[in-house]
N, C-alpha and C. Protein backbone atom coordinates (compact mmCIF):
# COMPACT_ATOMS: atom_id res chain seq x y z
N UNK A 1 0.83 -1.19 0.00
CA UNK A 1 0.00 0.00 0.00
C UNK A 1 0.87 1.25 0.00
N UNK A 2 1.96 1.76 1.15
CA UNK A 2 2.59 2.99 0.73
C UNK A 2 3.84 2.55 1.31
N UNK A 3 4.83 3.13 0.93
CA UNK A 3 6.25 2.79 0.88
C UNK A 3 5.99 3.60 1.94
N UNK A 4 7.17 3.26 3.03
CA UNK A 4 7.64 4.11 3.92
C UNK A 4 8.29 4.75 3.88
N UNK A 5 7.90 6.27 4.99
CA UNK A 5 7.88 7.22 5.09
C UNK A 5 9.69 7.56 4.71
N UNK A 6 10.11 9.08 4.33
CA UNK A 6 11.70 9.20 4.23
C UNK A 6 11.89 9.47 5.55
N UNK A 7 13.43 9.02 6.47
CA UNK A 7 13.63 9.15 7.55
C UNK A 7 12.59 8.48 8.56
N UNK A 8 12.29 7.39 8.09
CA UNK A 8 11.16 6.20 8.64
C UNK A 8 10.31 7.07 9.56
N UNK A 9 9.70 8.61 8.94
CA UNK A 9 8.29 9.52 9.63
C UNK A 9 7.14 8.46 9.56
N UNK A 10 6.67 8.60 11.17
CA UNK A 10 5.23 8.11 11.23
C UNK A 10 4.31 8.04 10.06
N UNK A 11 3.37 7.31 9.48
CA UNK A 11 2.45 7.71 8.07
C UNK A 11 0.96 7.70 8.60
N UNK A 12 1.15 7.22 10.14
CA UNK A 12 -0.12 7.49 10.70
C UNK A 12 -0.40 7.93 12.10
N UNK A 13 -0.98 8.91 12.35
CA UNK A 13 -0.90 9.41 13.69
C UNK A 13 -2.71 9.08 14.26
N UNK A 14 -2.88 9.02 15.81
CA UNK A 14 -3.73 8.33 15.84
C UNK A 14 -4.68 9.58 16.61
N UNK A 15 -5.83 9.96 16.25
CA UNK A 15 -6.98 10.88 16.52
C UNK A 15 -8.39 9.56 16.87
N UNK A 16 -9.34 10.08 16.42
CA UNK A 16 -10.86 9.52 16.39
C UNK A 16 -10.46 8.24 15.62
N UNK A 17 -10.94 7.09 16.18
CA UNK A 17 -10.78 5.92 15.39
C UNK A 17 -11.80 5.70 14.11
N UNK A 18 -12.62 6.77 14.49
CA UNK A 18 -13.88 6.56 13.11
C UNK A 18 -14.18 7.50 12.64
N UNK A 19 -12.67 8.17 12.55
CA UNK A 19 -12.67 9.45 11.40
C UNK A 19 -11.04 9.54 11.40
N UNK A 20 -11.26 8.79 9.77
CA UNK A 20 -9.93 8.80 9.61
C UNK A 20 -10.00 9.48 8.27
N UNK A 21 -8.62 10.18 8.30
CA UNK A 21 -8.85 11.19 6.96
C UNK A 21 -7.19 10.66 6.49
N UNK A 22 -7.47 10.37 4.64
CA UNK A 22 -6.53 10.29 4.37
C UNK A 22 -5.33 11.30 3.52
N UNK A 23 -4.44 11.05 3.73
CA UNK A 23 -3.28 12.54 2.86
C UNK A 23 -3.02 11.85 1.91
N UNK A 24 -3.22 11.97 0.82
CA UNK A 24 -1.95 11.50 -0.47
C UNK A 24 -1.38 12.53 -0.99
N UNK A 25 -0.58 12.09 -1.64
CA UNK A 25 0.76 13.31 -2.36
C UNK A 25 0.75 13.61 -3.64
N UNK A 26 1.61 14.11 -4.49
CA UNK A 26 1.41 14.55 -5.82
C UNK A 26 2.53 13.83 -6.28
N UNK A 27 2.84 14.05 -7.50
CA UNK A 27 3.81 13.36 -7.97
C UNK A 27 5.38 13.38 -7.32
N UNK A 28 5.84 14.69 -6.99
CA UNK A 28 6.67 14.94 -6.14
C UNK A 28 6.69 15.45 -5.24
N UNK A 29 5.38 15.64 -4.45
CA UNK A 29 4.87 16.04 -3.27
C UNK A 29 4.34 15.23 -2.21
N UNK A 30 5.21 15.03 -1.19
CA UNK A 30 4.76 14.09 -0.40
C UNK A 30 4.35 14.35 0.62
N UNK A 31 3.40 13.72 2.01
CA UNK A 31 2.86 14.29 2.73
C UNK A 31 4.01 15.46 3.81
N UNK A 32 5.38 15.00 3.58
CA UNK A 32 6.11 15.82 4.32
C UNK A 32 6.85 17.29 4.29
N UNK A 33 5.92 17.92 2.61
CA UNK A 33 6.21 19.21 1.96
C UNK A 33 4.95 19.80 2.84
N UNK A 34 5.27 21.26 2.63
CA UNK A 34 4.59 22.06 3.85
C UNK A 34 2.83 22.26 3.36
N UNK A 35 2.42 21.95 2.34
CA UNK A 35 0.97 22.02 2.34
C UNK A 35 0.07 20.74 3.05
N UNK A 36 0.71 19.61 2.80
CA UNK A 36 0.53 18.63 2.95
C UNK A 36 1.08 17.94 4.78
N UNK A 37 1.68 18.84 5.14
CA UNK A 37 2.55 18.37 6.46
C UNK A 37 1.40 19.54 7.27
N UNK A 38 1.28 20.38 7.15
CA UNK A 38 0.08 21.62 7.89
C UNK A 38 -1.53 21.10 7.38
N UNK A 39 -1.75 20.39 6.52
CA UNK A 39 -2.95 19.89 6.34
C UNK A 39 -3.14 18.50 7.36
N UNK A 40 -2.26 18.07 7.70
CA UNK A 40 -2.68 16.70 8.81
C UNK A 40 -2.27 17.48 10.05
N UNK A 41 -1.83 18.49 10.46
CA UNK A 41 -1.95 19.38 11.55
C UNK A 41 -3.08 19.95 11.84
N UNK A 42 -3.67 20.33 10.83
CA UNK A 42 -5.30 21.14 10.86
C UNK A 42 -6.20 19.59 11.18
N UNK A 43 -5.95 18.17 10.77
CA UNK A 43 -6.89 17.58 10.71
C UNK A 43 -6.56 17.00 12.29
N UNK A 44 -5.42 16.93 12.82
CA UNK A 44 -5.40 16.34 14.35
C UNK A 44 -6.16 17.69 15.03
N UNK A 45 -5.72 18.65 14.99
CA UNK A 45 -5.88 19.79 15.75
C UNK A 45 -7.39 19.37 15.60
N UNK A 46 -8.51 19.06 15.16
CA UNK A 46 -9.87 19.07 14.64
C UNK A 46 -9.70 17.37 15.20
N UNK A 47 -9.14 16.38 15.64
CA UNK A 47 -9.26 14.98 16.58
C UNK A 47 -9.63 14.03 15.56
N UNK A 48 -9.05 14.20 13.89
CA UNK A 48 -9.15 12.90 13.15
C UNK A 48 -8.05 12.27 13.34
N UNK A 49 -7.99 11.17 12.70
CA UNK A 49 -6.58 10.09 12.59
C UNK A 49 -6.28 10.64 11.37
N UNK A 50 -5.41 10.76 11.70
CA UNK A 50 -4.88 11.05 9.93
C UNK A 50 -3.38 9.56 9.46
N UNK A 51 -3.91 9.39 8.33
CA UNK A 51 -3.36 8.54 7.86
C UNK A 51 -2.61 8.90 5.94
N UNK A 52 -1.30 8.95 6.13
CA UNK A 52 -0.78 9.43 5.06
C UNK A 52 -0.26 8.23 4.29
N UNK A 53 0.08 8.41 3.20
CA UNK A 53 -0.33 7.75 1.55
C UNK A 53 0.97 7.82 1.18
N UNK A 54 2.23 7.25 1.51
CA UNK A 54 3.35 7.50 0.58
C UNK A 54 3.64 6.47 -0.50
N UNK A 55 3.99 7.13 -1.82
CA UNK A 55 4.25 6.30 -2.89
C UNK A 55 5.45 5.90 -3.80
N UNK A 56 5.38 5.00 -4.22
CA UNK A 56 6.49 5.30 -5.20
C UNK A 56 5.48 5.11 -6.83
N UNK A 57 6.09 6.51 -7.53
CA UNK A 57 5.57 6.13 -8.85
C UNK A 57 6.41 5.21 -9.68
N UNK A 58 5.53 4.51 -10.38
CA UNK A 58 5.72 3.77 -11.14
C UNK A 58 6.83 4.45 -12.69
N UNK A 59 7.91 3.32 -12.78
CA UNK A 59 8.51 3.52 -14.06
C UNK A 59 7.78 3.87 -15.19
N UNK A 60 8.38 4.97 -16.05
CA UNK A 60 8.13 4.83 -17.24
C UNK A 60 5.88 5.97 -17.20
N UNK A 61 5.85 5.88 -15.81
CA UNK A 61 4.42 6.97 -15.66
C UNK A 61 4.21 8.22 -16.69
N UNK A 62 5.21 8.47 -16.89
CA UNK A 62 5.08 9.70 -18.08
C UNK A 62 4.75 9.51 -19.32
N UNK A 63 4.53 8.15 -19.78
CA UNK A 63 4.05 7.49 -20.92
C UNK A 63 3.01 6.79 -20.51
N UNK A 64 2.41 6.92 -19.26
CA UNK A 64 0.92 6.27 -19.02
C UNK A 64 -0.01 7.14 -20.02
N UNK A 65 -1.16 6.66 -20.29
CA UNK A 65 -2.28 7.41 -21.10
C UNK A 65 -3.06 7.93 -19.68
N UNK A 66 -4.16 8.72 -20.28
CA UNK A 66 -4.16 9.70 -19.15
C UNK A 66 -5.24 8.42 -18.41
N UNK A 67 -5.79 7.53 -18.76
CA UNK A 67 -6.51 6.24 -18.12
C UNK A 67 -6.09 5.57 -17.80
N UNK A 68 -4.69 5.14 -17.94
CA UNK A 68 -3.94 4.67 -17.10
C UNK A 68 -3.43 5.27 -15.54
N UNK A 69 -3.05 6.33 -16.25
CA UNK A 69 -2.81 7.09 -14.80
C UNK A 69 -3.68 7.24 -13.62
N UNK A 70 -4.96 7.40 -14.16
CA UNK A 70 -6.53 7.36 -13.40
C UNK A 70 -6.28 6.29 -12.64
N UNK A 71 -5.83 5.07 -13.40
CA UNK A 71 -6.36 3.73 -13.24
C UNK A 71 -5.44 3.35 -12.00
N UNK A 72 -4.39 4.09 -12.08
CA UNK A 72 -3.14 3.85 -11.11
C UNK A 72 -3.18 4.00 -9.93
N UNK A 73 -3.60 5.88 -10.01
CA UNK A 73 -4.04 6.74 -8.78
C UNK A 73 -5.18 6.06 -8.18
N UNK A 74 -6.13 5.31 -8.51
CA UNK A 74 -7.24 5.05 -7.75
C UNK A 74 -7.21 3.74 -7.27
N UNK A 75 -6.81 3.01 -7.94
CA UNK A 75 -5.92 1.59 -7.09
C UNK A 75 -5.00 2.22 -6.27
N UNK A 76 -4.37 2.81 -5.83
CA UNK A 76 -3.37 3.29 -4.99
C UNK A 76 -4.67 3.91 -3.75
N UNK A 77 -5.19 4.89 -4.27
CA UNK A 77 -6.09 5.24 -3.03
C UNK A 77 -7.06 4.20 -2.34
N UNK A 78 -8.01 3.79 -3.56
CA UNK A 78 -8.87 2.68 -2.96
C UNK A 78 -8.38 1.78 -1.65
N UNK A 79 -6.95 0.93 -2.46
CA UNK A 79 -6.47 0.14 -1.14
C UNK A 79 -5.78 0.57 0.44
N UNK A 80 -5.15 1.87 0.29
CA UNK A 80 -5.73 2.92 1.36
C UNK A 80 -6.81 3.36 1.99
N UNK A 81 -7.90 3.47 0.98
CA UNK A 81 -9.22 3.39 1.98
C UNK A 81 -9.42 2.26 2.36
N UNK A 82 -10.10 1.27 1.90
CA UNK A 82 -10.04 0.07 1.98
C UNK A 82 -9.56 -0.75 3.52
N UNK A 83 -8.27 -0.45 3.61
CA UNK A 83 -7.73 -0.80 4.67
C UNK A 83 -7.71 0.10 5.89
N UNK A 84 -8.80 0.83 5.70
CA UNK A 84 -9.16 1.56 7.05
C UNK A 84 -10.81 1.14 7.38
N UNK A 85 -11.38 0.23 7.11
CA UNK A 85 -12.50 -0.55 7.25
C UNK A 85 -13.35 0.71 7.36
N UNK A 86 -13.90 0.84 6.30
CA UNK A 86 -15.00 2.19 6.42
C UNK A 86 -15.16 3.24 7.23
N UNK A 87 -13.68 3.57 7.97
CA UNK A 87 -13.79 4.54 9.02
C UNK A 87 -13.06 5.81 8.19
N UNK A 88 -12.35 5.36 7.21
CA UNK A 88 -12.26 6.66 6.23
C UNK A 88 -12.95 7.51 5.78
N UNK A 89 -13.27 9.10 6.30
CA UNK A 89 -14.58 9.74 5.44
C UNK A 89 -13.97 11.00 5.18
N UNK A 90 -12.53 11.19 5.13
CA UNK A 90 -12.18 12.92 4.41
C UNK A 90 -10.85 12.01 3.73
N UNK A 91 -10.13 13.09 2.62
CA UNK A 91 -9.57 12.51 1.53
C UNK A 91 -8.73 14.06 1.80
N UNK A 92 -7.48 14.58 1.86
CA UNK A 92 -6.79 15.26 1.02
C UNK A 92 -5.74 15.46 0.41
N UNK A 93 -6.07 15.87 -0.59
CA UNK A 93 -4.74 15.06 -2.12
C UNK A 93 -4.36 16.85 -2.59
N UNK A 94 -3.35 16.33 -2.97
CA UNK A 94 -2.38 17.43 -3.85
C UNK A 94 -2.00 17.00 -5.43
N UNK A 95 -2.41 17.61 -5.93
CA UNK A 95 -2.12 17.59 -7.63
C UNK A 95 -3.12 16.30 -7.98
N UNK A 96 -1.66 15.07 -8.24
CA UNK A 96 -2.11 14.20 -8.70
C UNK A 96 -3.26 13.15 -8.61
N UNK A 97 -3.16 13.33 -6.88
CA UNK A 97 -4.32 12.71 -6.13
C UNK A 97 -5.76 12.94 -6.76
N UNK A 98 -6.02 14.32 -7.29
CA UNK A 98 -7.28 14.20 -7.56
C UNK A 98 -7.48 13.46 -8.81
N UNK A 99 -6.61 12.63 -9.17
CA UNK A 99 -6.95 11.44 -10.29
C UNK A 99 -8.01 10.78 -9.88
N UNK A 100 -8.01 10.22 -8.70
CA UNK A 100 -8.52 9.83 -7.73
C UNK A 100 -10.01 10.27 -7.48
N UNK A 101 -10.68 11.02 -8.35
CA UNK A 101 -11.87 12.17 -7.71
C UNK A 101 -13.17 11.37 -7.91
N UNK A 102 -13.16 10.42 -9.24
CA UNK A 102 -14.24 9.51 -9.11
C UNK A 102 -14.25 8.68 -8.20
N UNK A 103 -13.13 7.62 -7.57
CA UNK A 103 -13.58 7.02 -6.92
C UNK A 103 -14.06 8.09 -5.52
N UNK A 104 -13.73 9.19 -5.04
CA UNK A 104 -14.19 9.57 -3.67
C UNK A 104 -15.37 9.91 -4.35
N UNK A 105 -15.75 10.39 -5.66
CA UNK A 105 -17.24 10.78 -5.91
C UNK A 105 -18.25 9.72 -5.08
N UNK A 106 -17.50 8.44 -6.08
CA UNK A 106 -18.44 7.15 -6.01
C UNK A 106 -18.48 6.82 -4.37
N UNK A 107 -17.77 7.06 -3.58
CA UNK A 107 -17.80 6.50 -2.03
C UNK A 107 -17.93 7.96 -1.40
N UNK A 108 -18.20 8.73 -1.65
CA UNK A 108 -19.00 10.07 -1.34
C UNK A 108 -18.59 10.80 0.01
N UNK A 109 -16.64 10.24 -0.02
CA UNK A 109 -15.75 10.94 0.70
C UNK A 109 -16.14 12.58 0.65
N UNK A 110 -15.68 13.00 1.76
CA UNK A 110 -15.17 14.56 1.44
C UNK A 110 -14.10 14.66 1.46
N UNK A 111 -13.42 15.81 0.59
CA UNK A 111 -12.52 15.97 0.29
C UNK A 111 -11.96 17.31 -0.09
N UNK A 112 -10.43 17.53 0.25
CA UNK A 112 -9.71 18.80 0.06
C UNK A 112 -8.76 18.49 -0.57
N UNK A 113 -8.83 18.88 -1.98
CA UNK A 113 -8.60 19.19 -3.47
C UNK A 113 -7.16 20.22 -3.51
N UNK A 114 -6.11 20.35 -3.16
CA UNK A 114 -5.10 21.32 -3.07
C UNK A 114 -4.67 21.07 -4.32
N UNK A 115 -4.54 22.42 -5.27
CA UNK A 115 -3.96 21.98 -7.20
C UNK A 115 -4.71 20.81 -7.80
N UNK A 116 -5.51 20.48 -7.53
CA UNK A 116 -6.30 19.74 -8.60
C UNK A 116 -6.09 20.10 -10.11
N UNK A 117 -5.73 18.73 -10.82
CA UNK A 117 -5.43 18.65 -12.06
C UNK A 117 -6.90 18.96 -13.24
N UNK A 118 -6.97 20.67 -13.05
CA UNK A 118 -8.71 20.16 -13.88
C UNK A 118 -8.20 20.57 -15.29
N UNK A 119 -7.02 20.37 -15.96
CA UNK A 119 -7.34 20.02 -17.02
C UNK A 119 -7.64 18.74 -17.58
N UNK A 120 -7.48 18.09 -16.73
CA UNK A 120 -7.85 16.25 -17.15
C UNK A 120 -9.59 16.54 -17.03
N UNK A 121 -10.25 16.04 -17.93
CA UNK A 121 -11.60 16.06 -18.25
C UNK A 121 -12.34 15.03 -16.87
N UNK A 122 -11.94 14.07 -16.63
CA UNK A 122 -12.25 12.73 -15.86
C UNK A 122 -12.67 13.57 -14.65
N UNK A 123 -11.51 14.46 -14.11
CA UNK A 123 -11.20 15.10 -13.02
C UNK A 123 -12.37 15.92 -12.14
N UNK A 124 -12.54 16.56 -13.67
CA UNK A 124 -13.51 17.93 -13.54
C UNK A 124 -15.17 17.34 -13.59
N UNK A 125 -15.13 16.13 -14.72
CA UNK A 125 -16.60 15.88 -14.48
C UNK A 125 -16.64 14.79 -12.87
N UNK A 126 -15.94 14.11 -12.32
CA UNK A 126 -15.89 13.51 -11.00
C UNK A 126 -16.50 14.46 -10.04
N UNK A 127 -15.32 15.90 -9.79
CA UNK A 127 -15.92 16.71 -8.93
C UNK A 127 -17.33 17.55 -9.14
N UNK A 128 -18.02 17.74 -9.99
CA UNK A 128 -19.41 17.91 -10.33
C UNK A 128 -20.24 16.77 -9.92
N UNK A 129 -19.93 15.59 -9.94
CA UNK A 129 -20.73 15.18 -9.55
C UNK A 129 -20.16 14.47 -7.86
N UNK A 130 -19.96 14.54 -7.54
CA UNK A 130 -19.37 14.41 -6.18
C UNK A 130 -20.59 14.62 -5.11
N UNK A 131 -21.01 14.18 -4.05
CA UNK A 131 -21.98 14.37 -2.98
C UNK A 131 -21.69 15.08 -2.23
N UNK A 132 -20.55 14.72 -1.62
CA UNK A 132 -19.84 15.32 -0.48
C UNK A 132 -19.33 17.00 -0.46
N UNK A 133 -18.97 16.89 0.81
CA UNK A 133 -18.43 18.49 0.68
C UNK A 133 -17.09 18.55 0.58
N UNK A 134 -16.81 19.09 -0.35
CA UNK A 134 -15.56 19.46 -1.00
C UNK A 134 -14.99 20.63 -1.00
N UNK A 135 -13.72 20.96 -0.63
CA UNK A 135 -12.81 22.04 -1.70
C UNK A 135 -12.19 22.24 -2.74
N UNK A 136 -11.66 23.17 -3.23
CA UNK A 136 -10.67 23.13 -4.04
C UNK A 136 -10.09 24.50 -3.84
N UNK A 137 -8.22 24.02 -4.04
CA UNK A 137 -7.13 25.57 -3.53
C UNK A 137 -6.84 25.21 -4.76
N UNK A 138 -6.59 26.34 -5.70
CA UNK A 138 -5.43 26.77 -6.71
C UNK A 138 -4.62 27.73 -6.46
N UNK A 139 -3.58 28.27 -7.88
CA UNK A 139 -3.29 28.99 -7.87
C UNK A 139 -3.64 29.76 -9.10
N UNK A 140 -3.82 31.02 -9.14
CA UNK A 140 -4.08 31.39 -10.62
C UNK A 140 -3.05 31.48 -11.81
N UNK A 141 -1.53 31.52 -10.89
CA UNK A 141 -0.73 31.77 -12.47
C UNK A 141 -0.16 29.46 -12.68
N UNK A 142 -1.17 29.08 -11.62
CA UNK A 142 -1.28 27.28 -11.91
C UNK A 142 -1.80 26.60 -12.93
N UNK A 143 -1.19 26.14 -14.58
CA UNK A 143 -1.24 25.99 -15.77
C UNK A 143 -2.17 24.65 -15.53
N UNK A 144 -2.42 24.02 -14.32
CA UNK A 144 -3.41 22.63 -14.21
C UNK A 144 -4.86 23.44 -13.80
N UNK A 145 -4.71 24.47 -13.24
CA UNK A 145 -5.70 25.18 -12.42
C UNK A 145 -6.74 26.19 -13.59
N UNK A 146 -8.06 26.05 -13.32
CA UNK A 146 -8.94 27.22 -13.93
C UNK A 146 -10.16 27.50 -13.35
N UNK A 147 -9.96 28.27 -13.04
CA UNK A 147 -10.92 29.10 -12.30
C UNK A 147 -12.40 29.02 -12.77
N UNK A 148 -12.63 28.84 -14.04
CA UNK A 148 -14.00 28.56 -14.21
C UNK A 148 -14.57 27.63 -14.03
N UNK A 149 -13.67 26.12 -14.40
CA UNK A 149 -13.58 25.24 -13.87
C UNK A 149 -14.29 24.46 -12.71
N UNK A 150 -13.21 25.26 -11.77
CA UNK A 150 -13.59 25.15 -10.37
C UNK A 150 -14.92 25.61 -9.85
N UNK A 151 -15.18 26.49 -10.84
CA UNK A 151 -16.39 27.10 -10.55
C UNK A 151 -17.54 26.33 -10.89
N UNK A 152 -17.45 25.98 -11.78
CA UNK A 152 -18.34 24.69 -12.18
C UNK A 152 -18.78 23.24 -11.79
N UNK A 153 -17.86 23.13 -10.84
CA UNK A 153 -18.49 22.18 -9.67
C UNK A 153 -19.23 22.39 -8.56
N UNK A 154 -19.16 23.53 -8.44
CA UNK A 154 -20.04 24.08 -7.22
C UNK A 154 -19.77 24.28 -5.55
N UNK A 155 -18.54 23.21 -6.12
CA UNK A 155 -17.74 23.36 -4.27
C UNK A 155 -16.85 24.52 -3.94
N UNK A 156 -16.93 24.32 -2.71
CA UNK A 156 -15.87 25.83 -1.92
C UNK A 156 -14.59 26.04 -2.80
N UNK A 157 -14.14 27.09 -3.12
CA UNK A 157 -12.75 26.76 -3.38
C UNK A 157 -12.07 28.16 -3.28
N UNK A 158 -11.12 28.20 -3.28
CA UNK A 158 -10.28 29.38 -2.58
C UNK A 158 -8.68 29.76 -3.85
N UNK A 159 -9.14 30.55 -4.71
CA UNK A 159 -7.98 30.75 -5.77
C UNK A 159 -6.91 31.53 -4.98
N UNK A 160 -5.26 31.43 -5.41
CA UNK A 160 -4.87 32.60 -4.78
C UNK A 160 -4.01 32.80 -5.75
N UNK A 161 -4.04 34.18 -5.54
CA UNK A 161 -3.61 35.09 -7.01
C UNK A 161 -1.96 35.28 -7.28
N UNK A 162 -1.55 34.59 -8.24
CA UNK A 162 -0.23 34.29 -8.92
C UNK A 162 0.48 33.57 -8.13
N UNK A 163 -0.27 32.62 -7.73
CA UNK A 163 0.32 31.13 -6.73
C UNK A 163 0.44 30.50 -8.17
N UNK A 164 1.75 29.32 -7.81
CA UNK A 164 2.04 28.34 -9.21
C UNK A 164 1.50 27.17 -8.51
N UNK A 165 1.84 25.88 -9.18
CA UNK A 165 1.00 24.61 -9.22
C UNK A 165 1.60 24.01 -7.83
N UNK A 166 2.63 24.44 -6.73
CA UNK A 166 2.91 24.65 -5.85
C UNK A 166 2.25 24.97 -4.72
N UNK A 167 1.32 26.25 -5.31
CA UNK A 167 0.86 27.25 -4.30
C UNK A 167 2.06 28.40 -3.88
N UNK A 168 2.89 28.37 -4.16
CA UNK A 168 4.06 29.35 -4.30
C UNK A 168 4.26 30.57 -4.92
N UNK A 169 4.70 31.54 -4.92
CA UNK A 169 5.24 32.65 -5.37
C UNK A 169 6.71 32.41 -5.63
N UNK A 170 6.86 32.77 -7.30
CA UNK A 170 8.19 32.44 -7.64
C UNK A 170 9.13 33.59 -7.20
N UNK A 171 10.49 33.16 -6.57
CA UNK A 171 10.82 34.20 -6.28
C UNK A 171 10.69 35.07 -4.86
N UNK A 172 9.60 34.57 -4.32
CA UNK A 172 9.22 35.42 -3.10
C UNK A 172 8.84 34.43 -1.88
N UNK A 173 9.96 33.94 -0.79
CA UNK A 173 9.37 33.20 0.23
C UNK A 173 8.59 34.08 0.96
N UNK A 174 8.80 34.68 1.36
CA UNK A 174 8.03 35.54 2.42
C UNK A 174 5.94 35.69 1.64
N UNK A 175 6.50 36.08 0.61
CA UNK A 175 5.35 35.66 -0.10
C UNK A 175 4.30 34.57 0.17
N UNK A 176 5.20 33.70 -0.30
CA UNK A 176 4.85 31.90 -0.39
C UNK A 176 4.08 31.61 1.08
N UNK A 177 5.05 32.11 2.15
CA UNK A 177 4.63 31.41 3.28
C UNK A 177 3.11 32.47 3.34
N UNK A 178 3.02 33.34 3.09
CA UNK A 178 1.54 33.98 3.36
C UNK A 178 0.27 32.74 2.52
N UNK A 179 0.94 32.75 1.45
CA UNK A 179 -0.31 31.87 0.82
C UNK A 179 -0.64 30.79 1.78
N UNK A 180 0.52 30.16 1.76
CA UNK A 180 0.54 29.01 2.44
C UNK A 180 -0.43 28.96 3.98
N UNK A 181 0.02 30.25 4.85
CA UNK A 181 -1.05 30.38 6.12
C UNK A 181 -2.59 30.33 5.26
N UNK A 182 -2.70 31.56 4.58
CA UNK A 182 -4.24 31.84 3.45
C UNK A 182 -4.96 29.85 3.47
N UNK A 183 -4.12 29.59 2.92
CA UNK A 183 -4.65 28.12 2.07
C UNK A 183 -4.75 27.27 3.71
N UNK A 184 -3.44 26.79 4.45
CA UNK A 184 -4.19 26.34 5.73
C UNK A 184 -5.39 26.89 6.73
N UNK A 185 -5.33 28.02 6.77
CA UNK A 185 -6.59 28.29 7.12
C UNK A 185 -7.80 28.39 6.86
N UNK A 186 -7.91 28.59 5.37
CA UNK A 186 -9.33 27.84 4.76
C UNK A 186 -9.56 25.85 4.79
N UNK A 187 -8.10 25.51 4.75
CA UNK A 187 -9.09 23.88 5.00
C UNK A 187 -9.22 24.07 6.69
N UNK A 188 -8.14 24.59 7.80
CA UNK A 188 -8.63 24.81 9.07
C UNK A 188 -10.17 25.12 8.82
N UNK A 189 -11.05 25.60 8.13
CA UNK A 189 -12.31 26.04 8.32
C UNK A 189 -13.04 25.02 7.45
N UNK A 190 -12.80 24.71 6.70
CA UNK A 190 -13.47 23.40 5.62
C UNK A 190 -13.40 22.20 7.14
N UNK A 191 -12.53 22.29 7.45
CA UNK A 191 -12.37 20.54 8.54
C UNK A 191 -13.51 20.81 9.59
N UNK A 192 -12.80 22.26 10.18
CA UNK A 192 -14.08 22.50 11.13
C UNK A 192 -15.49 22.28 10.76
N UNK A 193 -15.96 22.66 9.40
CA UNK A 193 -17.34 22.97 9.57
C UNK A 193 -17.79 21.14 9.42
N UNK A 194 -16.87 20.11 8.64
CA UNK A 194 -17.03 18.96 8.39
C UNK A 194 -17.38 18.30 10.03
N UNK A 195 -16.68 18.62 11.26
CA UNK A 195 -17.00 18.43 12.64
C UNK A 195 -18.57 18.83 13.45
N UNK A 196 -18.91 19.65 12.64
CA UNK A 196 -20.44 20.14 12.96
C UNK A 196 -21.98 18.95 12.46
């Protein structure tokens, strides 16, 4: 299921046994880069288990078809949910993860969407039809990211202006780390209201 962690980091910390929320990563984003390492902080701080998703991609992935890749990402998540015996009910993925968006449609996870890939078509019609309550963070100068898009699913989502597919400001840490508070504190408020 997930390779272990770099510097053998915990991949699961233990909150509510019947709210377990899972992290997956992006292609080179793993739960231990700072969107993804402050997003299972917001979800303990709020008393879930959080349970993180580390992977190794597969050889030669850059020549997957884009249904393959689907096909990859969601066998990878599934057996992560799966093996949390239906106590899994929040999902949050970075980039690639939202390959992944039909199956949480179909099991009617909620979920926080950080860079969601909506130029993949699969992606964008998944989150439209989705049950659950959802987000989505971009960035606007983010070449995967579109704002109308996002808009067209109907869920929360929070653009921030000339963030890259990162969430970053090129060039500008001091910058960066502002987004970065901006963006944790809207899922801090997405998790909360999911606790009500």
């Amino acid at each position: 299921m997930s390779a272990p962690a770099a510097l053998s980091l915990p991949t699961r910390h233990d909150g509510d046994p019947d709210r377990v929320a899972l992290v997956v990563p992006g292609v080179g984003y793993s739960p231990a880069r700072p969107l993804l390492h402050f997003a299972g902080s917001v979800l303990l701080r709020h008393g879930w288990t959080v349970q993180e998703l580390w992977w190794q991609i597969p050889d030669g992935f850059r020549e997957f078809t884009e249904e393959q890749r689907i096909a990859w990402v969601e066998r990878q998540v599934a057996e992560a949910v799966d093996a949390e015996g239906g106590a899994c009910r929040l999902l949050v993925g970075k980039s690639l993860a939202s390959f992944a968006a039909g199956l949480v449609a179909d099991r009617a996870l909620a979920a926080a969407w950080l860079t969601p890939v909506l130029t993949v078509d699969p992606v964008v019609r998944a989150l439209r039809r989705t049950p659950a309550p959802t987000l989505l963070i971009g960035g606007s100068a983010d070449k995967l990211w579109d704002r109308d898009l996002a808009d067209s699913t109907g869920h929360a989502l929070l653009e921030l202006p000339a963030a890259d597919h990162g969430l970053e400001l090129p060039d500008d840490p001091l910058g960066s780390v502002d987004l970065l508070r901006e963006a944790v504190t809207r899922l801090d408020s997405f998790v909360g209201g999911l606790n009500g």
